[in-house]
C-alpha atoms as a PDB file:
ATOM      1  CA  UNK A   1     -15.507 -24.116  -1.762  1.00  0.00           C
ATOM      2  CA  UNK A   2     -11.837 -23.462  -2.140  1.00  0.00           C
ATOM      3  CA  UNK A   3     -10.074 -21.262   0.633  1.00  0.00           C
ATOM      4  CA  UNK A   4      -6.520 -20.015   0.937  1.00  0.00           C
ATOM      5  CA  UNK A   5      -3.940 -21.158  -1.298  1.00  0.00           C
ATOM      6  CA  UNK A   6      -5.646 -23.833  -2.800  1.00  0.00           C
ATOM      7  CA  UNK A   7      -8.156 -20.580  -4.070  1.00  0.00           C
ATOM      8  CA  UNK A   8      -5.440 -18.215  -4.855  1.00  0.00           C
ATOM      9  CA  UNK A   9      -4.387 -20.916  -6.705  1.00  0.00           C
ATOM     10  CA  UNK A  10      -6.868 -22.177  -8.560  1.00  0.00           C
ATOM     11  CA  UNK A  11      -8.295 -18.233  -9.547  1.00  0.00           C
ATOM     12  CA  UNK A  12      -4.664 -17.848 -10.741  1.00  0.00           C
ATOM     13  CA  UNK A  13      -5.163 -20.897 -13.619  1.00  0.00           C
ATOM     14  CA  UNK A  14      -8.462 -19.334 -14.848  1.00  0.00           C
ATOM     15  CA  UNK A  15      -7.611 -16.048 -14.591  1.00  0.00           C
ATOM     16  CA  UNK A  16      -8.560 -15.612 -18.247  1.00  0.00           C
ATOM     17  CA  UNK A  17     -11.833 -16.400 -18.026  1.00  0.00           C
ATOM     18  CA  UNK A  18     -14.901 -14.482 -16.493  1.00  0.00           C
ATOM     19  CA  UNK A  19     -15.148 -13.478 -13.255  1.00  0.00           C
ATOM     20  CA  UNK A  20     -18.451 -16.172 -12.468  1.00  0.00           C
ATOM     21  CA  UNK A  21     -16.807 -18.719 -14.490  1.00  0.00           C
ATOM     22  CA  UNK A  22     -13.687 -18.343 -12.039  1.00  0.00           C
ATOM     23  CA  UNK A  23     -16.149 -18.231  -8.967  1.00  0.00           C
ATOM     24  CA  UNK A  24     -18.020 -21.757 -10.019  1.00  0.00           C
ATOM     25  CA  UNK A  25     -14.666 -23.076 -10.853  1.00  0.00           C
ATOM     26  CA  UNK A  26     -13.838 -22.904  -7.124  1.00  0.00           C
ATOM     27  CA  UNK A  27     -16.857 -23.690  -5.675  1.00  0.00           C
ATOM     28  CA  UNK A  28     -18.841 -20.891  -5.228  1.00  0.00           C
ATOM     29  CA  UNK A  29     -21.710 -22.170  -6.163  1.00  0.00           C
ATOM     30  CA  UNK A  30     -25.825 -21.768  -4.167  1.00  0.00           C
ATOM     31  CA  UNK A  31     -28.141 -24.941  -4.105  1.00  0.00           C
ATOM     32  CA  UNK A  32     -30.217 -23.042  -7.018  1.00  0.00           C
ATOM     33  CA  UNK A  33     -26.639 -22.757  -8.841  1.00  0.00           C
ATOM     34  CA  UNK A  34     -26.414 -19.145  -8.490  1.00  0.00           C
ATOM     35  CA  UNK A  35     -22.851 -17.865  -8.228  1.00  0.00           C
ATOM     36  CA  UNK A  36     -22.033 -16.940  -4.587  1.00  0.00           C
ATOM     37  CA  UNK A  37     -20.409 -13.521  -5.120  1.00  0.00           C
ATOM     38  CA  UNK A  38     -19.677 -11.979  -1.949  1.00  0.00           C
ATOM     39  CA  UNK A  39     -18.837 -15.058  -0.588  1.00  0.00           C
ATOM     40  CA  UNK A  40     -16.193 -15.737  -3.164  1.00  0.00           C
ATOM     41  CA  UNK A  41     -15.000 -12.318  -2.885  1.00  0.00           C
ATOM     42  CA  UNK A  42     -14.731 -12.705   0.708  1.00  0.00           C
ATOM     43  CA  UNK A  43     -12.538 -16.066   0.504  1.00  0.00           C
ATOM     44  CA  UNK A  44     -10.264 -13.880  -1.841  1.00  0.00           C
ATOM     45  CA  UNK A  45      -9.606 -10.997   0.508  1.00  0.00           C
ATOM     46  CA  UNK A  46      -9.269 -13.618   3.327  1.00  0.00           C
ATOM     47  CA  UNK A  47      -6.811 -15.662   1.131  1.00  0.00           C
ATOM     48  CA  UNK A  48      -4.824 -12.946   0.015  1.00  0.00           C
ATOM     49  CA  UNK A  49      -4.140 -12.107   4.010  1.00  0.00           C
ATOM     50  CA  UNK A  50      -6.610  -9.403   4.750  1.00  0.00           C
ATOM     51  CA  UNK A  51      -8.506  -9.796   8.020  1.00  0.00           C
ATOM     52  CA  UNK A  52     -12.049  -9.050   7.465  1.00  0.00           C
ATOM     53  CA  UNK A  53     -13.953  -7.319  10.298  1.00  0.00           C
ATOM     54  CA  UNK A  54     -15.820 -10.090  12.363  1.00  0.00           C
ATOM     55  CA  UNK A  55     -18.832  -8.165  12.887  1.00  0.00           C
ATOM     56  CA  UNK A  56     -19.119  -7.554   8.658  1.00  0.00           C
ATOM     57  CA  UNK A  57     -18.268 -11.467   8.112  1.00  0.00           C
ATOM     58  CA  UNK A  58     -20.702 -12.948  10.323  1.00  0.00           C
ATOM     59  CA  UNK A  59     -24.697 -12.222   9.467  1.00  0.00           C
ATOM     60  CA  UNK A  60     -25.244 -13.971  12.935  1.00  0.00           C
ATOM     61  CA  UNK A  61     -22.958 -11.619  14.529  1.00  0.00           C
ATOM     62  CA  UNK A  62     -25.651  -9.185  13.679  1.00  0.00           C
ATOM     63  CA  UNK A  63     -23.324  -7.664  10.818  1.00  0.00           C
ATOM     64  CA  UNK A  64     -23.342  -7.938   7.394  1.00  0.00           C
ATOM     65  CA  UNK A  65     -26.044  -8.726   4.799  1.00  0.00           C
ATOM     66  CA  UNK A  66     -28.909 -10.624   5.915  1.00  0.00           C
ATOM     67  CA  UNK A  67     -30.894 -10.973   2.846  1.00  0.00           C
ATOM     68  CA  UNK A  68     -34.131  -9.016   2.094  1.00  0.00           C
ATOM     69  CA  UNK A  69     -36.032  -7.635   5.224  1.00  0.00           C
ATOM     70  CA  UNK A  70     -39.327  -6.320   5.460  1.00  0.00           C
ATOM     71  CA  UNK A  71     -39.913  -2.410   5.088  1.00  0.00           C
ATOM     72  CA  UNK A  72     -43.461  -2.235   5.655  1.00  0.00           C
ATOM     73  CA  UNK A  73     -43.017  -0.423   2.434  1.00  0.00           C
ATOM     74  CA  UNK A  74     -43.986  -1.403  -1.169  1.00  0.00           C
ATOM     75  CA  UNK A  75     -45.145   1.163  -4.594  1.00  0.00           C
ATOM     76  CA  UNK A  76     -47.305   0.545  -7.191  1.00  0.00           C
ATOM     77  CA  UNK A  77     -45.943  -1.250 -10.276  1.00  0.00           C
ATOM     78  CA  UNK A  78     -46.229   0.163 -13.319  1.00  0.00           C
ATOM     79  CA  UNK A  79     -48.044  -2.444 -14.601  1.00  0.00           C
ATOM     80  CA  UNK A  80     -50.639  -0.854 -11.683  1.00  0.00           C
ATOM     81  CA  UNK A  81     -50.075  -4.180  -9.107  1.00  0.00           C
ATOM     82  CA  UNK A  82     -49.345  -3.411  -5.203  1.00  0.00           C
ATOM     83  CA  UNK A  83     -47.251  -6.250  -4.250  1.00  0.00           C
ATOM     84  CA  UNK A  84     -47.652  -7.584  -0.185  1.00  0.00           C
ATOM     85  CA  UNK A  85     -44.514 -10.197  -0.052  1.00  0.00           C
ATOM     86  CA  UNK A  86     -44.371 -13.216   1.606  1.00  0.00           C
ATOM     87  CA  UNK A  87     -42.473 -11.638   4.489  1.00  0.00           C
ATOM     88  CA  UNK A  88     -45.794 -10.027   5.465  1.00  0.00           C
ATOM     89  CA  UNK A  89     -47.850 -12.745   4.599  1.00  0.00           C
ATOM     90  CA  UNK A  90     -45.883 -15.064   6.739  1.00  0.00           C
ATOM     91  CA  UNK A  91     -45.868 -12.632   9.817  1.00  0.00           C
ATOM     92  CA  UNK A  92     -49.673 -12.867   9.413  1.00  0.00           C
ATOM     93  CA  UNK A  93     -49.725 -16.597   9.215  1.00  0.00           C
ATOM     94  CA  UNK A  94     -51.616 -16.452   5.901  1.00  0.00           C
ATOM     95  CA  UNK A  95     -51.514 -19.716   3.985  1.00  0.00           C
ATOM     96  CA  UNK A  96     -51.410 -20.092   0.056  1.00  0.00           C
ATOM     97  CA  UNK A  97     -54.995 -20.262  -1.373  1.00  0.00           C
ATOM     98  CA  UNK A  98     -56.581 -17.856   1.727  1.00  0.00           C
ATOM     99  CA  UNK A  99     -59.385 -15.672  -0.154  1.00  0.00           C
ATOM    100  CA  UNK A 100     -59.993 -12.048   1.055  1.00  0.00           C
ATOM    101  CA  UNK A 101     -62.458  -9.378   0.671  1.00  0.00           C
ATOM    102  CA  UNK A 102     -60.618  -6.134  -0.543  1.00  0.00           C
ATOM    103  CA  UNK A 103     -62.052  -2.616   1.309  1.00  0.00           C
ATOM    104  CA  UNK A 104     -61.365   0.620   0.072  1.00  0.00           C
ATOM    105  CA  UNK A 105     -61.036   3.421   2.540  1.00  0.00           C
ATOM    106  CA  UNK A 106     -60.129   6.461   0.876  1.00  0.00           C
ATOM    107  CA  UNK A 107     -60.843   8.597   3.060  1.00  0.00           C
ATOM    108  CA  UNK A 108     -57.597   7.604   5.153  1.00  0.00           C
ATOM    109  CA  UNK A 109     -56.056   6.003   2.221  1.00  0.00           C
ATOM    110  CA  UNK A 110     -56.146   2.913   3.619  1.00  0.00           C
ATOM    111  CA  UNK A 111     -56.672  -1.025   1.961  1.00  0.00           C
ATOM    112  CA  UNK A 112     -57.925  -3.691   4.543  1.00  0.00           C
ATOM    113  CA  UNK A 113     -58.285  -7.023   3.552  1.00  0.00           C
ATOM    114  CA  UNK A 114     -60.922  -9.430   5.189  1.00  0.00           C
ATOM    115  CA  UNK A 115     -60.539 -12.892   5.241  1.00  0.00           C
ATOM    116  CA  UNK A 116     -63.569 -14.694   3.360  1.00  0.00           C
ATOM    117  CA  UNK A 117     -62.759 -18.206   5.002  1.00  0.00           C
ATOM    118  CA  UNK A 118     -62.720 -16.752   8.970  1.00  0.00           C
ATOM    119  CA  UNK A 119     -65.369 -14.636   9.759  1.00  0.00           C
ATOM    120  CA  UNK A 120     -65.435 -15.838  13.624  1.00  0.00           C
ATOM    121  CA  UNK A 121     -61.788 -13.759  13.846  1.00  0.00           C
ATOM    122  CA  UNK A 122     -62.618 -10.639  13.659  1.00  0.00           C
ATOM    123  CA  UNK A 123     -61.287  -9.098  10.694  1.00  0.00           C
ATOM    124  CA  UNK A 124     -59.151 -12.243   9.903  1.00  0.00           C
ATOM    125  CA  UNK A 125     -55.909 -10.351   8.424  1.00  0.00           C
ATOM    126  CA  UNK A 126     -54.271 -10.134  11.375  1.00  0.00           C
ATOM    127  CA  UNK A 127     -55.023  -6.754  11.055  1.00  0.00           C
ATOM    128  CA  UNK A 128     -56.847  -4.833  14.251  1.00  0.00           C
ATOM    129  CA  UNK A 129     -59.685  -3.187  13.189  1.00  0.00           C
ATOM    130  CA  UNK A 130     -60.112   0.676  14.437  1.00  0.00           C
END
Protein backbone atom coordinates (compact mmCIF):
# COMPACT_ATOMS: atom_id res chain seq x y z
CA UNK A 1 0.00 0.00 0.00
CA UNK A 2 1.34 3.29 -1.18
CA UNK A 3 1.74 6.18 1.49
CA UNK A 4 2.85 9.77 1.13
CA UNK A 5 4.22 11.01 -1.96
CA UNK A 6 4.70 7.95 -3.62
CA UNK A 7 0.42 7.85 -3.17
CA UNK A 8 -0.18 11.40 -3.98
CA UNK A 9 1.67 10.50 -6.73
CA UNK A 10 0.55 7.66 -8.10
CA UNK A 11 -3.55 8.86 -7.50
CA UNK A 12 -2.34 11.91 -9.50
CA UNK A 13 -1.47 9.51 -12.86
CA UNK A 14 -4.90 7.76 -12.63
CA UNK A 15 -6.79 10.44 -11.70
CA UNK A 16 -9.06 9.75 -14.67
CA UNK A 17 -10.15 6.68 -13.78
CA UNK A 18 -12.63 5.49 -10.98
CA UNK A 19 -12.24 6.08 -7.66
CA UNK A 20 -11.71 1.87 -6.77
CA UNK A 21 -9.71 1.52 -9.80
CA UNK A 22 -7.35 4.37 -8.32
CA UNK A 23 -7.56 2.65 -4.78
CA UNK A 24 -6.35 -1.03 -6.22
CA UNK A 25 -3.89 0.79 -8.29
CA UNK A 26 -2.11 1.76 -5.05
CA UNK A 27 -2.58 -1.03 -3.10
CA UNK A 28 -5.56 -0.89 -1.35
CA UNK A 29 -6.52 -4.00 -1.77
CA UNK A 30 -8.26 -6.92 1.33
CA UNK A 31 -7.12 -10.67 1.13
CA UNK A 32 -10.80 -11.33 -0.43
CA UNK A 33 -9.79 -8.42 -3.02
CA UNK A 34 -12.23 -6.04 -1.74
CA UNK A 35 -11.16 -2.42 -2.13
CA UNK A 36 -9.98 -1.01 1.24
CA UNK A 37 -11.86 2.32 1.27
CA UNK A 38 -11.37 4.01 4.41
CA UNK A 39 -8.09 2.89 4.56
CA UNK A 40 -7.16 4.44 1.26
CA UNK A 41 -8.96 7.47 2.15
CA UNK A 42 -7.12 7.65 5.27
CA UNK A 43 -3.51 7.35 3.52
CA UNK A 44 -4.83 10.35 1.35
CA UNK A 45 -5.70 12.74 4.14
CA UNK A 46 -2.46 11.58 5.89
CA UNK A 47 -0.48 12.18 2.62
CA UNK A 48 -1.87 15.34 1.81
CA UNK A 49 -0.56 16.61 5.52
CA UNK A 50 -3.61 16.32 7.65
CA UNK A 51 -3.06 14.76 11.07
CA UNK A 52 -5.74 12.36 11.76
CA UNK A 53 -6.95 12.06 15.37
CA UNK A 54 -5.08 9.01 17.01
CA UNK A 55 -7.94 7.81 18.87
CA UNK A 56 -10.20 7.72 15.24
CA UNK A 57 -7.04 6.00 13.40
CA UNK A 58 -6.39 3.29 15.69
CA UNK A 59 -9.42 0.51 16.22
CA UNK A 60 -7.05 -0.79 19.06
CA UNK A 61 -6.94 2.53 20.55
CA UNK A 62 -10.54 1.82 21.21
CA UNK A 63 -11.54 4.43 18.36
CA UNK A 64 -12.69 4.06 15.15
CA UNK A 65 -14.58 1.29 13.29
CA UNK A 66 -14.27 -2.07 14.58
CA UNK A 67 -16.29 -4.03 12.22
CA UNK A 68 -19.79 -5.46 12.98
CA UNK A 69 -20.61 -5.97 16.77
CA UNK A 70 -23.28 -7.78 18.28
CA UNK A 71 -26.65 -5.90 19.20
CA UNK A 72 -28.47 -8.58 20.76
CA UNK A 73 -30.85 -7.31 18.19
CA UNK A 74 -32.05 -8.87 14.87
CA UNK A 75 -35.93 -8.43 12.77
CA UNK A 76 -37.66 -10.67 10.81
CA UNK A 77 -36.79 -10.84 7.10
CA UNK A 78 -39.19 -10.38 4.78
CA UNK A 79 -38.73 -13.47 3.37
CA UNK A 80 -40.17 -14.41 7.22
CA UNK A 81 -36.38 -15.83 8.49
CA UNK A 82 -35.03 -14.57 12.09
CA UNK A 83 -31.41 -14.57 11.59
CA UNK A 84 -29.04 -15.47 15.05
CA UNK A 85 -25.35 -14.55 13.57
CA UNK A 86 -22.37 -16.17 14.20
CA UNK A 87 -21.39 -13.54 16.76
CA UNK A 88 -24.00 -15.16 19.04
CA UNK A 89 -23.42 -18.48 18.05
CA UNK A 90 -19.80 -18.20 18.81
CA UNK A 91 -20.39 -16.55 22.32
CA UNK A 92 -22.43 -19.74 22.94
CA UNK A 93 -19.75 -22.04 21.72
CA UNK A 94 -22.18 -23.64 19.25
CA UNK A 95 -20.45 -25.64 16.54
CA UNK A 96 -21.65 -26.00 12.80
CA UNK A 97 -24.02 -29.03 12.43
CA UNK A 98 -25.45 -28.67 16.40
CA UNK A 99 -29.33 -29.68 16.07
CA UNK A 100 -31.88 -27.91 18.37
CA UNK A 101 -35.35 -28.27 19.45
CA UNK A 102 -37.25 -24.92 18.74
CA UNK A 103 -39.92 -23.83 21.83
CA UNK A 104 -42.45 -21.40 21.42
CA UNK A 105 -43.39 -19.30 24.38
CA UNK A 106 -45.82 -16.84 23.46
CA UNK A 107 -46.94 -15.99 26.26
CA UNK A 108 -43.63 -13.90 27.00
CA UNK A 109 -42.75 -13.80 23.43
CA UNK A 110 -39.95 -15.66 23.87
CA UNK A 111 -37.95 -18.56 21.38
CA UNK A 112 -35.63 -21.02 23.35
CA UNK A 113 -33.73 -23.37 21.60
CA UNK A 114 -32.71 -26.83 23.16
CA UNK A 115 -29.91 -28.62 22.13
CA UNK A 116 -30.93 -32.22 20.73
CA UNK A 117 -27.24 -33.61 21.03
CA UNK A 118 -26.74 -32.48 25.07
CA UNK A 119 -29.44 -33.26 27.13
CA UNK A 120 -27.06 -33.83 30.36
CA UNK A 121 -26.56 -29.66 30.13
CA UNK A 122 -29.40 -28.44 31.07
CA UNK A 123 -31.00 -26.62 28.41
CA UNK A 124 -27.81 -26.86 26.20
CA UNK A 125 -28.05 -23.23 24.48
CA UNK A 126 -26.17 -21.63 26.79
CA UNK A 127 -29.22 -20.20 27.66
CA UNK A 128 -30.39 -20.31 31.64
CA UNK A 129 -33.56 -21.63 31.92
CA UNK A 130 -36.18 -19.57 34.28
Amino acid sequence: MLEGRALLERVRSLSNRPEDEIARGCGYVGPSGRVLRKSFYRALVQAKGFAIPAAAASPASGGGSRGRQAEFRTRVHGNGNLLVGNAYTRLLGLEPGQEFRIDLHPETGSIWLTSLGSEETGNGSGIPES
